[in-house]
Protein backbone atom coordinates (compact mmCIF):
# COMPACT_ATOMS: atom_id res chain seq x y z
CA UNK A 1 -3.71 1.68 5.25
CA UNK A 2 -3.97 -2.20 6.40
CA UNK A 3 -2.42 -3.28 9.91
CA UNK A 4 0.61 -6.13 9.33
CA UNK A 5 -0.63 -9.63 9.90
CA UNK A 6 1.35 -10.86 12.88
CA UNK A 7 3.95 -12.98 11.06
CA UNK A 8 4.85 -9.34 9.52
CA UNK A 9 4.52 -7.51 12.84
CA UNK A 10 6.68 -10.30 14.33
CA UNK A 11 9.49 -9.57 11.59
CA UNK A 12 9.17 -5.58 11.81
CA UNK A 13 9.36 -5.70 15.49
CA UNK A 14 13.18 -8.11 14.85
CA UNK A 15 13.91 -5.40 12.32
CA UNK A 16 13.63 -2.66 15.63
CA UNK A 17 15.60 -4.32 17.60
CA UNK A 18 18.47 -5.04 15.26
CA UNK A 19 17.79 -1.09 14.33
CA UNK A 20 18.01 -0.28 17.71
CA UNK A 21 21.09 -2.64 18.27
CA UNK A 22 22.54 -0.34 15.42
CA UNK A 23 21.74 2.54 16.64
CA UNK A 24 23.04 2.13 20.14
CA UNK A 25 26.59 0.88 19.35
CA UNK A 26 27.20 3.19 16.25
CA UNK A 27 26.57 6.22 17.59
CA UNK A 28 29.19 8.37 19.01
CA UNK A 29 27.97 9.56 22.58
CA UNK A 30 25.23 7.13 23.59
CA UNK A 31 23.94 8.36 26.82
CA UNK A 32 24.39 12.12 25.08
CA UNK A 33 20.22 12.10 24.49
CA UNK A 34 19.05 11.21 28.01
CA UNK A 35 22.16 12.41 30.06
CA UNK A 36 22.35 16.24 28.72
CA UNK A 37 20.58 16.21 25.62
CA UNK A 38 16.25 15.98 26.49
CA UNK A 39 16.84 18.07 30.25
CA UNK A 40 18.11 20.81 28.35
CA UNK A 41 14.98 20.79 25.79
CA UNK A 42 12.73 20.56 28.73
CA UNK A 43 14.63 22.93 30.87
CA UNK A 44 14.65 25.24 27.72
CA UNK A 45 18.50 25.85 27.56
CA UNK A 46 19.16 23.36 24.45
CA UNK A 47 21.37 25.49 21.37
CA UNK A 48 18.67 26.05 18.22
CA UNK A 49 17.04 24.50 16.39
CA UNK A 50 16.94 22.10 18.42
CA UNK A 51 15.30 22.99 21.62
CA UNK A 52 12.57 23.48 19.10
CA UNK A 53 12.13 19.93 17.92
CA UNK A 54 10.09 18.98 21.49
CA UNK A 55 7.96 16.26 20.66
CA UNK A 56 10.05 13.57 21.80
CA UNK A 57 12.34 15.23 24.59
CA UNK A 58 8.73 16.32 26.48
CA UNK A 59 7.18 13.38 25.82
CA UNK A 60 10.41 11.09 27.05
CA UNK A 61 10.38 13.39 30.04
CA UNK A 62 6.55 13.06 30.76
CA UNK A 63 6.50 9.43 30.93
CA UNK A 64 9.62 9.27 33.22
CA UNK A 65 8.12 11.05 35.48
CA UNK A 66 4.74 9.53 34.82
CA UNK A 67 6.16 6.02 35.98
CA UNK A 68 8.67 7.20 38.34
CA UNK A 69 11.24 5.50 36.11
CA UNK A 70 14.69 6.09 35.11
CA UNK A 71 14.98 8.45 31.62
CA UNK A 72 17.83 6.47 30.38
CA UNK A 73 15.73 3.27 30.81
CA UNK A 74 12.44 5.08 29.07
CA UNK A 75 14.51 6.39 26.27
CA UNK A 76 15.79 3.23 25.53
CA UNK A 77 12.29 2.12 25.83
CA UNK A 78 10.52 4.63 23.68
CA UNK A 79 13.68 4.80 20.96
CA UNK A 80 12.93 1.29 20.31
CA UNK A 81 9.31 2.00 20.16
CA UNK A 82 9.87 4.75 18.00
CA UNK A 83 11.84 2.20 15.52
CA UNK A 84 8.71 -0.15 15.74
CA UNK A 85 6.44 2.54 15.00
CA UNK A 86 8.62 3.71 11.29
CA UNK A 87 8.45 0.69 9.97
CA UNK A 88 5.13 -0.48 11.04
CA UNK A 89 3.81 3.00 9.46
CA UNK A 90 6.27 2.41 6.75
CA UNK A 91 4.89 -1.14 5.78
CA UNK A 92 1.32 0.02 5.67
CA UNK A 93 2.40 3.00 3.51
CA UNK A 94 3.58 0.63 0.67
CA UNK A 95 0.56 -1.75 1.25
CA UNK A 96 -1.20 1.50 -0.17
CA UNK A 97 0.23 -0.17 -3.81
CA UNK A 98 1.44 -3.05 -3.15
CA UNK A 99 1.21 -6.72 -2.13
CA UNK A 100 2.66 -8.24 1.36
CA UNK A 101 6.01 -8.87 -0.07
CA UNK A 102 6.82 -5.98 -1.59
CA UNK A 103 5.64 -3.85 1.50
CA UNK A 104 7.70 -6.01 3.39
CA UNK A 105 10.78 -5.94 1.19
CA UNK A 106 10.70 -2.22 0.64
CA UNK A 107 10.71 -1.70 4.45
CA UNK A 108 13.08 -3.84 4.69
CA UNK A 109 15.34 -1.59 2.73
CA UNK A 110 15.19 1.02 4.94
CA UNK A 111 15.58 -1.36 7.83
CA UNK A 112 19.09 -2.68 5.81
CA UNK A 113 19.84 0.98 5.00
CA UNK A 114 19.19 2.93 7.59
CA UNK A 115 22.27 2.72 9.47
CA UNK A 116 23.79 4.85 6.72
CA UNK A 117 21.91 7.57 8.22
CA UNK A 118 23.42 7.20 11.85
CA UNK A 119 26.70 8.66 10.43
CA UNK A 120 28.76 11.91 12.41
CA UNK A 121 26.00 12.10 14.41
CA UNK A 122 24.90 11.37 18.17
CA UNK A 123 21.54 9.50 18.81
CA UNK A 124 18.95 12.90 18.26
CA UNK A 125 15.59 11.92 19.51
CA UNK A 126 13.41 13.48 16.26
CA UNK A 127 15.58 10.91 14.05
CA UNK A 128 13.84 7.89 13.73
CA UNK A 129 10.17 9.91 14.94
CA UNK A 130 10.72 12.03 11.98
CA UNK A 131 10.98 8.82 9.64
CA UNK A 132 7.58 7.33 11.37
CA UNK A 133 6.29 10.73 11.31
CA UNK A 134 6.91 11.94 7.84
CA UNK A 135 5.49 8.55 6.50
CA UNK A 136 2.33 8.54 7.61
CA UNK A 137 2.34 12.06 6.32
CA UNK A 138 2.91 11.13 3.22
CA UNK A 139 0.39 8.29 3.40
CA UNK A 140 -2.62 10.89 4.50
CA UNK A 141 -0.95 12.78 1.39
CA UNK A 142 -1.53 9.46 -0.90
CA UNK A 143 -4.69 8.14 0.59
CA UNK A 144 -6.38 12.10 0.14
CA UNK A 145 -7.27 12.68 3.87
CA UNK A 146 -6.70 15.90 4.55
CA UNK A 147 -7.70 16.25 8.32
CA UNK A 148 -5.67 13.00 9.05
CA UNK A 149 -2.59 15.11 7.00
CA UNK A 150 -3.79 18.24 9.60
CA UNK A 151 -2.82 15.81 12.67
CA UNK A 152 0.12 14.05 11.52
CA UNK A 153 1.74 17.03 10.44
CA UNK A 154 1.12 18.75 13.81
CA UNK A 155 3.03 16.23 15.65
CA UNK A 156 5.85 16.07 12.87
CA UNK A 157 6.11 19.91 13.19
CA UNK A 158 6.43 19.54 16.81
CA UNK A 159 9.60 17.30 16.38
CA UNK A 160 11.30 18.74 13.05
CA UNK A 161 11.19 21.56 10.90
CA UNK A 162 10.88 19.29 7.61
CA UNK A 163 7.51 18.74 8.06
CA UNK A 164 7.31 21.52 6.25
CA UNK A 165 7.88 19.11 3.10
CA UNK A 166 4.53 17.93 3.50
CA UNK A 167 2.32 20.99 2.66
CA UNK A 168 4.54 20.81 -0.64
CA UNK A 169 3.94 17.11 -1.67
CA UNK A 170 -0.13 17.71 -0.63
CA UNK A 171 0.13 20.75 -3.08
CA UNK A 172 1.88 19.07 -6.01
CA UNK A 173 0.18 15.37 -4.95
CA UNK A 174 -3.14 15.71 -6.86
CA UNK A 175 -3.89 16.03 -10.91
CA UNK A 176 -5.06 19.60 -10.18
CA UNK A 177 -2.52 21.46 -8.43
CA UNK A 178 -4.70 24.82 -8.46
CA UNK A 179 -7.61 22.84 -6.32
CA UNK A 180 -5.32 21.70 -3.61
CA UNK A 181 -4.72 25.61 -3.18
CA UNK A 182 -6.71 26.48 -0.34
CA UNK A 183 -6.02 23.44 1.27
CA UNK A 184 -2.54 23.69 1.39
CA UNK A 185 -2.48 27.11 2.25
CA UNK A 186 -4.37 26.63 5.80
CA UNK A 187 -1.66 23.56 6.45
CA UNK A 188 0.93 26.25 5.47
CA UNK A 189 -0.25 28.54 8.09
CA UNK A 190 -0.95 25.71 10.53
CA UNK A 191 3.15 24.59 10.17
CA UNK A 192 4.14 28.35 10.00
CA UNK A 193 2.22 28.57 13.68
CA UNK A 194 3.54 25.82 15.27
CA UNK A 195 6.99 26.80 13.88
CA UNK A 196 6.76 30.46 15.27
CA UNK A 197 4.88 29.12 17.91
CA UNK A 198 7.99 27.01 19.36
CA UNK A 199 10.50 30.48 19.39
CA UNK A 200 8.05 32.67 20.74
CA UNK A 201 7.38 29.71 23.86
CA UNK A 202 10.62 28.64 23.67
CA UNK A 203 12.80 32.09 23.19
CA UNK A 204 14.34 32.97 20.08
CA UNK A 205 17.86 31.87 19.22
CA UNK A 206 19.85 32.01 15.85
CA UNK A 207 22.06 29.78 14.53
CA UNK A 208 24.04 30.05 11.43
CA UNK A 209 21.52 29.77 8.88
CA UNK A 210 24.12 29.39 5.45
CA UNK A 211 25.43 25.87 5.02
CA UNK A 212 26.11 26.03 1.38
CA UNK A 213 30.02 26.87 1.44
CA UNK A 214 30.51 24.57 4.26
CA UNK A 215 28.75 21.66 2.29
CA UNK A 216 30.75 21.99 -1.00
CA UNK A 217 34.00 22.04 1.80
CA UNK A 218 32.49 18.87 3.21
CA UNK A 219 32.89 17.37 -0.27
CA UNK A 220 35.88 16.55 -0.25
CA UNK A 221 37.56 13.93 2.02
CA UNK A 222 38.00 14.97 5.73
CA UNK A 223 41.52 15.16 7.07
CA UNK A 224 43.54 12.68 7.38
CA UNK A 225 43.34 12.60 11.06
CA UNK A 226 39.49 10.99 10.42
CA UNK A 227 39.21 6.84 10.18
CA UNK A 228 38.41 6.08 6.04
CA UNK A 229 34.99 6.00 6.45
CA UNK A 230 34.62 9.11 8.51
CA UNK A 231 36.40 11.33 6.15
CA UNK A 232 34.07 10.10 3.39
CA UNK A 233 30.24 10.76 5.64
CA UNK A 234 29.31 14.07 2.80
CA UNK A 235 29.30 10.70 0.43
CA UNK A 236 26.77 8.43 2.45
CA UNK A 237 23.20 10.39 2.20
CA UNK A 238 24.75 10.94 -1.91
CA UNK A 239 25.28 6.94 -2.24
CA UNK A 240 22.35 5.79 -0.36
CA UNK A 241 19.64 7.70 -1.98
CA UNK A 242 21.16 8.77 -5.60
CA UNK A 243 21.29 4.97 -5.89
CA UNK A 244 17.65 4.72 -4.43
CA UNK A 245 16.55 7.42 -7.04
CA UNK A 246 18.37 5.71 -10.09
CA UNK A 247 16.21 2.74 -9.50
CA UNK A 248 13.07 5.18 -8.78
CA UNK A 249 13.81 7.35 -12.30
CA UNK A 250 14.76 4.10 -14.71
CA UNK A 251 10.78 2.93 -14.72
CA UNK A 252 7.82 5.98 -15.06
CA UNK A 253 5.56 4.04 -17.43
CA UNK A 254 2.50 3.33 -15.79
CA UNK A 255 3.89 4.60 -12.53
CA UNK A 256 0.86 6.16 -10.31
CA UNK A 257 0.55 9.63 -9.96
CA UNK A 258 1.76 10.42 -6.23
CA UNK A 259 4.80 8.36 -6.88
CA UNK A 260 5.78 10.67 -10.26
CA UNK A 261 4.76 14.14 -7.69
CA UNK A 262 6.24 12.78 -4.60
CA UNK A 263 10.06 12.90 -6.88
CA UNK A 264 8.66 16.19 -7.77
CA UNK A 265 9.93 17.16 -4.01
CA UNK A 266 13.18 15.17 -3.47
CA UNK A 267 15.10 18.50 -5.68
CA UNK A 268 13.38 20.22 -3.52
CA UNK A 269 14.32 18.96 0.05
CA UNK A 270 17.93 18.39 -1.64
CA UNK A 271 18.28 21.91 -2.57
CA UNK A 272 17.11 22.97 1.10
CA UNK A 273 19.37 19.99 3.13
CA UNK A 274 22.75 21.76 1.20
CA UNK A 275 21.65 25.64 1.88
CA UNK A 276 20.90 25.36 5.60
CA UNK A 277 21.67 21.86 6.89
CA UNK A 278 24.76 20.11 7.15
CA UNK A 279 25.18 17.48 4.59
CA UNK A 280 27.99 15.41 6.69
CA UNK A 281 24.83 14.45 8.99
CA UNK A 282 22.86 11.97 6.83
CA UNK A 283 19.91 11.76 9.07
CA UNK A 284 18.66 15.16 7.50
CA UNK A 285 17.46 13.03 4.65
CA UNK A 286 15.67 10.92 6.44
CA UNK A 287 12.39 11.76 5.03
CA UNK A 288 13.72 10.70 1.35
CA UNK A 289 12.75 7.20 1.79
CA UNK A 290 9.01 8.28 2.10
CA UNK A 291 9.24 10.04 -1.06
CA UNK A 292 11.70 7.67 -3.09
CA UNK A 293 11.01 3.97 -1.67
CA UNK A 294 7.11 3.27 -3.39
CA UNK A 295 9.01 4.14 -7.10
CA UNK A 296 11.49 2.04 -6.15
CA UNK A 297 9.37 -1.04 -5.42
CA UNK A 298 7.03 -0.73 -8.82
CA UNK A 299 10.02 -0.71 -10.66
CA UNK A 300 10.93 -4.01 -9.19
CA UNK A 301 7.15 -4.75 -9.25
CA UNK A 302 6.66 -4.00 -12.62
CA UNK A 303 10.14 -5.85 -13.74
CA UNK A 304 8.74 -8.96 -11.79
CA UNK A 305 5.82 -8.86 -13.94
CA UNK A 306 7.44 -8.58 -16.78
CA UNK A 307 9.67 -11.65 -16.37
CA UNK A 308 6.69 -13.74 -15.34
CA UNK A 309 5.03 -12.87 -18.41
CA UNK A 310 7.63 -13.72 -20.67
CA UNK A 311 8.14 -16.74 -18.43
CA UNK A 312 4.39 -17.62 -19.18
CA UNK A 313 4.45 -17.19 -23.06
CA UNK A 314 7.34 -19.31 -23.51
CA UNK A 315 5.96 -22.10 -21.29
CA UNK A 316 5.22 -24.97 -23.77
C-alpha cells in the first residue's frame, strides 16, 4: 500500500475532524464511552459482548494513566486518531487499484457517509477502530500477505467479533479456493482463540443471541413517539449500502478478482448482522465499505474511461 502525499494527508486529517465533529454532536450520550462505558471494560463489569471488544477501552485506559491525563481528554484524543487512522488505511487500500483521485474520492465517500452509521447508537469505542481495522484486513487479504492478515486480524479480533469476516474473504479471495485451505484454517483457529480467549479471561456472560424477529419488527416505522428520522434508523444501513452495492453490481466486466470475491461476503455478513445483531444500529455494517467501496470506484473508473474514449474518437 503507498503512504498519502501530504496534500492528501492534509485533506484526510480535515475529513477526521469534521468526522469527529459528527460524531461528537450526533451521538446520543457523549461522555457515555469515557464516563461509564471503558471503566467498566477495564474493571470487567461491562454487559456482553461488549466487555469483550477490549482493544480500545484498555488501550484508552493505558495511556491515561500512562500520561497522567484526563480519559475524557485521551478519548477525545485517540477517537479522533482513530478517525485519522480509517481513512488513512482506507485511502491506501484503494491506491491498491487505483489512481490518487479515485482513492481520494472513494474515501471520501465514506467520510460523506459515514454519519449514517452513527444512528440509535452512543459513541462505542470499536466503531470507527473496526472500520480502520477491518480495512487493512482486507488490504493484507488483496495484497496476499498472509502474516500481515495474522496481525491485523489479531488486533481486529481484540476489538470486534466481525473480524471473523476476514478468514472468509482470505478463503474465497484467491482463484483457488481449495489452496487457501490450510491457511485459512490456522487464522480460523487463531480468531476462534482470541474469541474464547476473551470469555474465559473475561468471564462468560450471555446475551440474547436471536435478533431475527426483532429485526423484521424493526422494519417497520418506530412509534410515533420517535422524531421522523428516528422511527425510520432499520432503513439507514438498507439505503446507504444497497445503494453502494447497486453501483458495485451494475459493472463486473473486467472487474479484478478480489473485488468480484470480496461481494461474495457482503450476503454473508448481511445474513449474520439480521440473525444476531440489531439492525436499528447501523454501525454493525461498518465493515461493508471495505468490501463494497473498490467495486464502486471501477465502475466510476471504468465509466470515466469510457467517456474519455468516446470523447477522443470524436475529436476532429
Amino acid at each position: 500500500m503507498m503512504r498519502p502525499p501530504a496534500s492528501i494527508l492534509v485533506l484526510l486529517a480535515v475529513m477526521s475532524v469534521a468526522s469527529g465533529f459528527a460524531d461528537l454532536r450526533m451521538r446520543q450520550y457523549p461522555q457515555r464511552s469515557y464516563a461509564e462505558f471503558i471503566p467498566r471494560v477495564v474493571e470487567g463489569t461491562a454487559d456482553a459482548p461488549e466487555r469483550y471488544r477490549v482493544l480500545v477501552p484498555f488501550t484508552t485506559h493505558w495511556i491515561a494513566g500512562a500520561l497522567g491525563a484526563p480519559l475524557s481528554a485521551v478519548w477525545h484524543a485517540t477517537r479522533l486518531a482513530w478517525f485519522l487512522a480509517a481513512y488513512v488505511i482506507f485511502y491506501a487500500y484503494l491506491r491498491i487499484w487505483f489512481g490518487q483521485t479515485a482513492s481520494l474520492l472513494g474515501t471520501a465517500v465514506v467520510a460523506a457517509t459515514l454519519p449514517l452509521t452513527f444512528t440509535n447508537s452512543w459513541a462505542h469505542p470499536d466503531h470507527i477502530a473496526e472500520l480502520a481495522l477491518f480495512t487493512a484486513g482486507c488490504a493484507a487479504v488483496a495484497v496476499n500477505r498472509p502474516l500481515l492478515l495474522a496481525a491485523v486480524l489479531a488486533a481486529a479480533a481484540l476489538n470486534r467479533e466481525t473480524a471473523v469476516f476476514l478468514v472468509a474473504l482470505y478463503l474465497l479471495a484467491g482463484p483457488s479456493v481449495r489452496a487457501r485451505v490450510p491457511i485459512a484454517a490456522m487464522l480460523a483457529i487463531e480468531w476462534l482463540a482470541i474469541y474464547v480467549g476473551l470469555r474465559a479471561w473475561r468471564g462468560f456472560a450471555h446475551y440474547d443471541y436471536a435478533q431475527l424477529g426483532r429485526n423484521l419488527q424493526f422494519l417497520k416505522l418506530l412509534p410515533a413517539s420517535y422524531d421522523p428520522y428516528a422511527r425510520a434508523y432499520a432503513y439507514f444501513g438498507l439505503l446507504l449500502f444497497g445503494g453502494l452495492l447497486y453501483i458495485a453490481l451494475a459493472q463486473a466486466s473486467g472487474r479484478p478478482l478480489f473485488m468480484t470475491r470480496a461481494l461474495w461476503v457482503v450476503p454473508i455478513m448481511a445474513a449474520v448482522a439480521f440473525t444476531i445483531s440489531s439492525i436499528i444500529e447501523t454501525r454493525i455494517f461498518t465493515p461493508l465499505y471495505a468490501l463494497v467501496l473498490p467495486s464502486v470506484i471501477f465502475r466510476w473508473e471504468t465509466a470515466d474511461r469510457t467517456i474519455t474514449a468516446r470523447t477522443t474518437a470524436n475529436q476532429p
